[in-house]
C-alpha atoms as a PDB file:
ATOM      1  CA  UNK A   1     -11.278  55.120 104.064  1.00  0.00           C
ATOM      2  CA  UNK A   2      -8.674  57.189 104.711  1.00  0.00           C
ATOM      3  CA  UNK A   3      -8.907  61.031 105.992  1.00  0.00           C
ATOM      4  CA  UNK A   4      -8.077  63.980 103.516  1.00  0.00           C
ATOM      5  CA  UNK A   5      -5.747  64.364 106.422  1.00  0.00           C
ATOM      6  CA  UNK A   6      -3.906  61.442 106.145  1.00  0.00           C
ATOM      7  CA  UNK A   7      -3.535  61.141 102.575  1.00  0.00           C
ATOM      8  CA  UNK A   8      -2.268  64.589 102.897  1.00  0.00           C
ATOM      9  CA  UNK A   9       0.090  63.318 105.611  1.00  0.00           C
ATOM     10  CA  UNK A  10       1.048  60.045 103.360  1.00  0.00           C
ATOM     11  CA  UNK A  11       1.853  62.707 100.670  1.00  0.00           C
ATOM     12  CA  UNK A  12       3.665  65.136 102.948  1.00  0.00           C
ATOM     13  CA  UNK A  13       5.873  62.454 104.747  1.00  0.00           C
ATOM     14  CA  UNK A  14       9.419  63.417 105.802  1.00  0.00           C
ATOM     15  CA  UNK A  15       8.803  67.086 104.271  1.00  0.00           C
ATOM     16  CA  UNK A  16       8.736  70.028 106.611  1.00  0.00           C
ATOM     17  CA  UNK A  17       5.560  69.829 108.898  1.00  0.00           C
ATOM     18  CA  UNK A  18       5.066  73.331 109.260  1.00  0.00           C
ATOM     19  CA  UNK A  19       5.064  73.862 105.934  1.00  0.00           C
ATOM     20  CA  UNK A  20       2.543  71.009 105.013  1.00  0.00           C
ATOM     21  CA  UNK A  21       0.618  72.042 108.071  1.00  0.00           C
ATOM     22  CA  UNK A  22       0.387  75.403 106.322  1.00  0.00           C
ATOM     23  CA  UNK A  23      -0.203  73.705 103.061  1.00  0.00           C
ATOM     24  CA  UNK A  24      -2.924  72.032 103.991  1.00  0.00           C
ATOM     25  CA  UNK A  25      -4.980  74.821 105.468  1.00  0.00           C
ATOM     26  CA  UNK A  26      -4.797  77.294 102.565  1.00  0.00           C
ATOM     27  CA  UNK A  27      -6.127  73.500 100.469  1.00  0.00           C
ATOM     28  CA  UNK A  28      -9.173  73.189 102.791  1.00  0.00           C
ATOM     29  CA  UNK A  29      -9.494  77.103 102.192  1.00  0.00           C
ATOM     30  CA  UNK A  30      -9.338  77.177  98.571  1.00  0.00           C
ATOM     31  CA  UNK A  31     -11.549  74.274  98.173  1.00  0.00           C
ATOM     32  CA  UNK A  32     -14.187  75.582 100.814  1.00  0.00           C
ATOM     33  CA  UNK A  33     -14.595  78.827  98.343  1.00  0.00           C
ATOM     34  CA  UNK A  34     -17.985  79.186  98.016  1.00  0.00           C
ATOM     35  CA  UNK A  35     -17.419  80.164  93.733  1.00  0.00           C
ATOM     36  CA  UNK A  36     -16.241  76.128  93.613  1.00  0.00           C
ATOM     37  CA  UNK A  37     -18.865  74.165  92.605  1.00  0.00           C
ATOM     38  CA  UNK A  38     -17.259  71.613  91.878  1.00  0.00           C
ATOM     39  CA  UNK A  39     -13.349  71.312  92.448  1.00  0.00           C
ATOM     40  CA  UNK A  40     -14.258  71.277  95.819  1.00  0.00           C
ATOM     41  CA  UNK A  41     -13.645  69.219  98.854  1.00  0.00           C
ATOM     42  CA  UNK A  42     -16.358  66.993  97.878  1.00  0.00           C
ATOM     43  CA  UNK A  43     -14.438  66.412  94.531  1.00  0.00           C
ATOM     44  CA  UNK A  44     -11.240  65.981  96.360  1.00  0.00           C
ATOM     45  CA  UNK A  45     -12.622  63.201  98.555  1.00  0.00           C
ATOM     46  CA  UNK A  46     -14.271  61.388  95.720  1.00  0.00           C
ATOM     47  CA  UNK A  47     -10.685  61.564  93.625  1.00  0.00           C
ATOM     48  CA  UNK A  48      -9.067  60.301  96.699  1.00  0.00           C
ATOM     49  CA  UNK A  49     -12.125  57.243  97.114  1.00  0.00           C
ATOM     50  CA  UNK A  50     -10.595  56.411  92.883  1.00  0.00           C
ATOM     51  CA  UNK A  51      -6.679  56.463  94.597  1.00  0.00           C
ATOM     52  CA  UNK A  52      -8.183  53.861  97.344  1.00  0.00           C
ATOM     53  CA  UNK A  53      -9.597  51.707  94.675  1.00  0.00           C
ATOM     54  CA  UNK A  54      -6.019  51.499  92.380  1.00  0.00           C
ATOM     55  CA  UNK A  55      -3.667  52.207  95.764  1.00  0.00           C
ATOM     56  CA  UNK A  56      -2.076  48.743  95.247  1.00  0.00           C
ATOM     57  CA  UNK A  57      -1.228  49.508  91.566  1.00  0.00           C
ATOM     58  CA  UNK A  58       0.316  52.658  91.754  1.00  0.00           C
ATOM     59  CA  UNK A  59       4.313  52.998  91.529  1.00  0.00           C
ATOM     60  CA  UNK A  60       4.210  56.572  92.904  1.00  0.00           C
ATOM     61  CA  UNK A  61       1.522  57.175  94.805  1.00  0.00           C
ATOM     62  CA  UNK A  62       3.115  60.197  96.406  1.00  0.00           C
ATOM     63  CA  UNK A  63       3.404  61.972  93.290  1.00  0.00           C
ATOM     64  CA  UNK A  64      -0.255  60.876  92.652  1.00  0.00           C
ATOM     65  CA  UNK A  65      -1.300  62.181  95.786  1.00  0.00           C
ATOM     66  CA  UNK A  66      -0.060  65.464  95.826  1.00  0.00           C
ATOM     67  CA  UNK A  67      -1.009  65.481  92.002  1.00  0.00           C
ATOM     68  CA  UNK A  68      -4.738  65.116  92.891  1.00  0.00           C
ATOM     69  CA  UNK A  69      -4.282  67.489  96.014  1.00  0.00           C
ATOM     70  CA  UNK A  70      -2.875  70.442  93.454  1.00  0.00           C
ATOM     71  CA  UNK A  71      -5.055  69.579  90.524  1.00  0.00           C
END
């Protein structure tokens, strides 16, 4: 299974890496908040195990991918 890393990467491709970079650490940040219970990384990487299962289907998955990043 893929990393939350690179999905985020997969998602991010050809867009401006500092700015994804950045992106991605305020993610990891906002899901780590303690107040999440459950939108939380845990969440995220259980969404993302769903993506893995239907990858082959999807027409967009970029647009998927960022949509479950931003949820």
């Amino acid at each position: 299974m893929a990393s939350l890393e690179d999905r985020w990467e997969e998602a991010t491709s050809g867009f401006n890496s500092e700015v994804c970079e950045t992106w991605f650490t305020k993610l990891q940040e906002v899901y780590s908040e303690e107040k999440r219970t459950y939108h939380n990384l845990d969440s995220l990487r259980e969404k993302l195990g769903h993506y893995n299962d239907i990858e082959g289907q999807i027409k967009n998955p970029r647009a998927l991918l960022l949509a479950i990043f931003f949820q």
